[in-house]
C-alpha atoms as a PDB file:
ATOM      1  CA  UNK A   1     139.734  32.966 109.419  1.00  0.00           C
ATOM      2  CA  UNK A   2     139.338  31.591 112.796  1.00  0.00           C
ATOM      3  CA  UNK A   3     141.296  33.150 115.325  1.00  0.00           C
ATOM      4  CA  UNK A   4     141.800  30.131 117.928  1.00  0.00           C
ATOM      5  CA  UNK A   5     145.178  27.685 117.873  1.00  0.00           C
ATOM      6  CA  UNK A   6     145.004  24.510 116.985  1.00  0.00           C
ATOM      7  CA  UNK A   7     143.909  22.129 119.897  1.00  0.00           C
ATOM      8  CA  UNK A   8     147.471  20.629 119.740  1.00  0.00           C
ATOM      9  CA  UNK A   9     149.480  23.733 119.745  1.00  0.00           C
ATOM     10  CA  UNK A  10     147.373  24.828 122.637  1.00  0.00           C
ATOM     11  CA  UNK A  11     147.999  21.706 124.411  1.00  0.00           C
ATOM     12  CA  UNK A  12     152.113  22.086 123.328  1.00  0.00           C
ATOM     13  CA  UNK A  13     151.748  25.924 124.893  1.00  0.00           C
ATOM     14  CA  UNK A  14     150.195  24.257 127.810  1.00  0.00           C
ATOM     15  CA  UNK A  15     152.972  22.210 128.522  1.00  0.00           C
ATOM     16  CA  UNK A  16     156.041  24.548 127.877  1.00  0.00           C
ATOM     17  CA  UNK A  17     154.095  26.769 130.648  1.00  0.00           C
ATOM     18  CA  UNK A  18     153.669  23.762 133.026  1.00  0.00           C
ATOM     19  CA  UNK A  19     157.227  22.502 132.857  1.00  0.00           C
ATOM     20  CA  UNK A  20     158.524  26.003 133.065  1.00  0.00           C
ATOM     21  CA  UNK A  21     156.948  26.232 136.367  1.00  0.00           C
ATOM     22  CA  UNK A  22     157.932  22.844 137.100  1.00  0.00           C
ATOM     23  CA  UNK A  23     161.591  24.230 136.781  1.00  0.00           C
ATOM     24  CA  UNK A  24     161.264  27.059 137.724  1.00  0.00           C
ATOM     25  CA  UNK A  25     160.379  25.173 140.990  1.00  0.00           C
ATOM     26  CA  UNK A  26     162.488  23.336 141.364  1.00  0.00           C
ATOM     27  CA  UNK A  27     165.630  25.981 140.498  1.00  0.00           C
ATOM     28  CA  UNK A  28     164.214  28.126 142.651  1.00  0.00           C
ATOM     29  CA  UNK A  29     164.416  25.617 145.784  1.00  0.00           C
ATOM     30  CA  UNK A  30     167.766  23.441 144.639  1.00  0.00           C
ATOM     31  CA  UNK A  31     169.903  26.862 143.389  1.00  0.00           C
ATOM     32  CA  UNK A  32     168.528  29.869 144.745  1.00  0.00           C
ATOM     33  CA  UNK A  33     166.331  32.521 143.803  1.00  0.00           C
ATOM     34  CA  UNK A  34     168.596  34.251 140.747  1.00  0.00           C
ATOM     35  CA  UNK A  35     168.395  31.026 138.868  1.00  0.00           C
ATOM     36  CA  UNK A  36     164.893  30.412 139.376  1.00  0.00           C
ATOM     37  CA  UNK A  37     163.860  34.126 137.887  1.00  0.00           C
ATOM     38  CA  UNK A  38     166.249  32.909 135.137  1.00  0.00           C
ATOM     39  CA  UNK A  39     164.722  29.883 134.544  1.00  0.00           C
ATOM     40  CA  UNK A  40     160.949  31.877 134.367  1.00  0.00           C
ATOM     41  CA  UNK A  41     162.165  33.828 132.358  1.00  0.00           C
ATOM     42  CA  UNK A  42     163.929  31.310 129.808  1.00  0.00           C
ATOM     43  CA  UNK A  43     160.449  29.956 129.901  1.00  0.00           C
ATOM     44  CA  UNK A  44     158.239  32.805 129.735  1.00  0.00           C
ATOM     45  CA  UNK A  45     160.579  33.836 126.412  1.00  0.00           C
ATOM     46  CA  UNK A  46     159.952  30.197 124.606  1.00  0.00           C
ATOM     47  CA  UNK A  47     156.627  30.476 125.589  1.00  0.00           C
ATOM     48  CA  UNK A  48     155.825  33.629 124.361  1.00  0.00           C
ATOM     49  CA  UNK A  49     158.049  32.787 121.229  1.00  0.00           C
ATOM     50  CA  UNK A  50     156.162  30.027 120.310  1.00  0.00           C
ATOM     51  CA  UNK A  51     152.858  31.541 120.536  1.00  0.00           C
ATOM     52  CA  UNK A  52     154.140  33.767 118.492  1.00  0.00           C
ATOM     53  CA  UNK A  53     155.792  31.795 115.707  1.00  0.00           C
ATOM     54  CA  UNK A  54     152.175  29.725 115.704  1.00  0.00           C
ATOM     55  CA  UNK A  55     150.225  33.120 114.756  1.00  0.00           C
ATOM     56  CA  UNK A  56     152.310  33.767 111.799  1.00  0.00           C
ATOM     57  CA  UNK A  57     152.476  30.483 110.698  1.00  0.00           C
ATOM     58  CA  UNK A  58     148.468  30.258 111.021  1.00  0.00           C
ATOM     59  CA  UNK A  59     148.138  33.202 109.392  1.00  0.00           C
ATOM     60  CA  UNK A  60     150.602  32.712 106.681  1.00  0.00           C
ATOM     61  CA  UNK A  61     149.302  29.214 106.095  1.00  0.00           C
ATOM     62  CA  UNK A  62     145.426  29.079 106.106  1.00  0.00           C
ATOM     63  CA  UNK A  63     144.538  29.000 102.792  1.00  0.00           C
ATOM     64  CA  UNK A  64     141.552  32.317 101.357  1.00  0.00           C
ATOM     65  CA  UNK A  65     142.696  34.701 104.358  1.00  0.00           C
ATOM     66  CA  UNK A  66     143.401  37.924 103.040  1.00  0.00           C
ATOM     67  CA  UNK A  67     146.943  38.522 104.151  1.00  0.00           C
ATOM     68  CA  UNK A  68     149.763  40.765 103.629  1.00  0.00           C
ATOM     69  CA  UNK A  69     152.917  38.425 102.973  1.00  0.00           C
ATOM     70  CA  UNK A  70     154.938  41.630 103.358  1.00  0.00           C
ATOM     71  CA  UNK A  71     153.121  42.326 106.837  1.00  0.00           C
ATOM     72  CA  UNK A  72     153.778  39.244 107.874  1.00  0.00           C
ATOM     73  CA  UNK A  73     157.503  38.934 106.921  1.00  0.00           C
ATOM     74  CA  UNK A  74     157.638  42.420 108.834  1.00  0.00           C
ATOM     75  CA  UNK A  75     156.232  40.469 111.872  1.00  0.00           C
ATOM     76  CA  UNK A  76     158.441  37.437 111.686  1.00  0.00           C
ATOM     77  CA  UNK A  77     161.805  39.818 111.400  1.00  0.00           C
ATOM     78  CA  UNK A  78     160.763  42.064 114.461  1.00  0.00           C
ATOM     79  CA  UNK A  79     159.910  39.064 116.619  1.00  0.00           C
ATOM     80  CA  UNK A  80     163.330  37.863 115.740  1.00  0.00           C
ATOM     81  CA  UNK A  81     165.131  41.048 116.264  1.00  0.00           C
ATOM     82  CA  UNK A  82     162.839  41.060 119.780  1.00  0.00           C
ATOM     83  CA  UNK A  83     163.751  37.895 120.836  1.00  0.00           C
ATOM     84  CA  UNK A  84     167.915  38.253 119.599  1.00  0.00           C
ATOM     85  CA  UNK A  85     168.058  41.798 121.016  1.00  0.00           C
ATOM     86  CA  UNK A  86     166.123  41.155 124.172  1.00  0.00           C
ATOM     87  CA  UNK A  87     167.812  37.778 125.589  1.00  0.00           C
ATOM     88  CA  UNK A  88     171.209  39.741 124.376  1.00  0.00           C
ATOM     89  CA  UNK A  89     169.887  43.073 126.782  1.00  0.00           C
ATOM     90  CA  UNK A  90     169.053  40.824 129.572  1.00  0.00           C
ATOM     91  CA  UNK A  91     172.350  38.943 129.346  1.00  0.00           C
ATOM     92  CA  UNK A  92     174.348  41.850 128.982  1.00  0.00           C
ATOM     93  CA  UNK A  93     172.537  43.651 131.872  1.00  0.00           C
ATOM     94  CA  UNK A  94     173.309  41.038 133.994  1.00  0.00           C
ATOM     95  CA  UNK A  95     169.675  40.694 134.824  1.00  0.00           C
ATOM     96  CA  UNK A  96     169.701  36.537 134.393  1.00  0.00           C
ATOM     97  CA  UNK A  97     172.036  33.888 134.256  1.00  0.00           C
ATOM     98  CA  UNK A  98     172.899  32.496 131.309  1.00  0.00           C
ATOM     99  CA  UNK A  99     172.620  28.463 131.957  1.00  0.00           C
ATOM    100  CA  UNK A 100     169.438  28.710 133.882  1.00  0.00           C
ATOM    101  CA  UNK A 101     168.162  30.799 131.205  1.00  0.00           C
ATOM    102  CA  UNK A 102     168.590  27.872 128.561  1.00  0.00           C
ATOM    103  CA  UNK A 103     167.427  25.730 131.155  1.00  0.00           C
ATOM    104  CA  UNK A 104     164.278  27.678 131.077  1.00  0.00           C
ATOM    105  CA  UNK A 105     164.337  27.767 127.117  1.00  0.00           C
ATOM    106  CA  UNK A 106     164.697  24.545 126.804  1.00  0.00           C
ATOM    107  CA  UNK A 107     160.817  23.698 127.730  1.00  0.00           C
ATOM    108  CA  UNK A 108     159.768  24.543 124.658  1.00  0.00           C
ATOM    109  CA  UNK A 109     161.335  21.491 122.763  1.00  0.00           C
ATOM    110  CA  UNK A 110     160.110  19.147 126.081  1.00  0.00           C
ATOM    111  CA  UNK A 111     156.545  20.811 126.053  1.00  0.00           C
ATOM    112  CA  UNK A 112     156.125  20.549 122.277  1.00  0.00           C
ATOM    113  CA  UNK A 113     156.794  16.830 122.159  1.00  0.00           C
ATOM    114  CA  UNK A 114     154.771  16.522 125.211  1.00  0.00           C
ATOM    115  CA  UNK A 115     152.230  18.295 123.848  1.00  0.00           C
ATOM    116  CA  UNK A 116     152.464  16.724 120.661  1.00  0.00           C
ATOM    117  CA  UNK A 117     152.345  12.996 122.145  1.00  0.00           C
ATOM    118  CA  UNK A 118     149.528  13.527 124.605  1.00  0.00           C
ATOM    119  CA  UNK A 119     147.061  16.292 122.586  1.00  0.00           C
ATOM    120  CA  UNK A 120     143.760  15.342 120.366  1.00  0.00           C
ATOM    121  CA  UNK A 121     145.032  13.775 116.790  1.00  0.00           C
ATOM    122  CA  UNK A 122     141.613  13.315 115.187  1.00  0.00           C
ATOM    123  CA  UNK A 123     140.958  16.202 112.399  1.00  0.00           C
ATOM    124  CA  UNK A 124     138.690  19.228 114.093  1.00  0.00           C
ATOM    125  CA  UNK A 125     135.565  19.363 112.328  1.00  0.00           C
ATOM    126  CA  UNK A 126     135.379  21.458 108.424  1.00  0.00           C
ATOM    127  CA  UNK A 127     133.760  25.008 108.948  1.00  0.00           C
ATOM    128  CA  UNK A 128     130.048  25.055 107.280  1.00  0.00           C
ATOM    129  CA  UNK A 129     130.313  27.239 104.536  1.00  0.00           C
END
């Protein structure tokens, strides 16, 4: 199994990491530095998340890797307790605000149909054998 993302999904990471900076940006200047961290880290968290998500989901999904569905599920439940428990830390530590934070978070959906519009459609070429 190969170990590199798929050309769009790299492109869709791409652009969740380029508009978080855009916003970040642009938070930072318009509303002050708090929101700005916020908004990085909104975006750093969907990033991160998404990567994430697309490892499992390659690894669950390629069809002859040896895998370990009960690894896996493992993985998928402690990312999710991860992300849950660590956007509920940060918010109850006070460490970000919360609207700038969902500002940042909401890249992801903006970077993935970005991503998915502008990225390489034509099939990658079949492994020789």
């Amino acid at each position: 199994m190969s170990r590199q993302l798929d050309p769009r999904l790299k492109t869709a990471i791409f652009a969740v990491a380029a508009f978080g900076a855009m916003f970040t940006a642009v938070g930072g200047t318009v509303f002050g530095l708090r929101a700005g961290a916020s908004i990085a880290v909104g975006a750093t968290i969907g990033a991160s998340n998404l990567y994430a998500l697309a490892r499992v989901v390659r690894a669950l999904a390629t069809p002859g890797a040896s895998r370990s569905v009960a690894s896996w599920t493992f993985a998928l439940l402690l990312k999710m307790i991860l992300l849950f428990g660590g956007i509920w830390l940060l918010l109850a530590w006070h460490s970000v605000t919360v609207i700038p934070l969902v500002v940042g978070y909401m890249t992801v959906p903006i970077g993935v149909a970005l991503g998915s519009v502008v990225s390489d459609r034509t099939e990658p070429p079949e492994a020789a054998p």
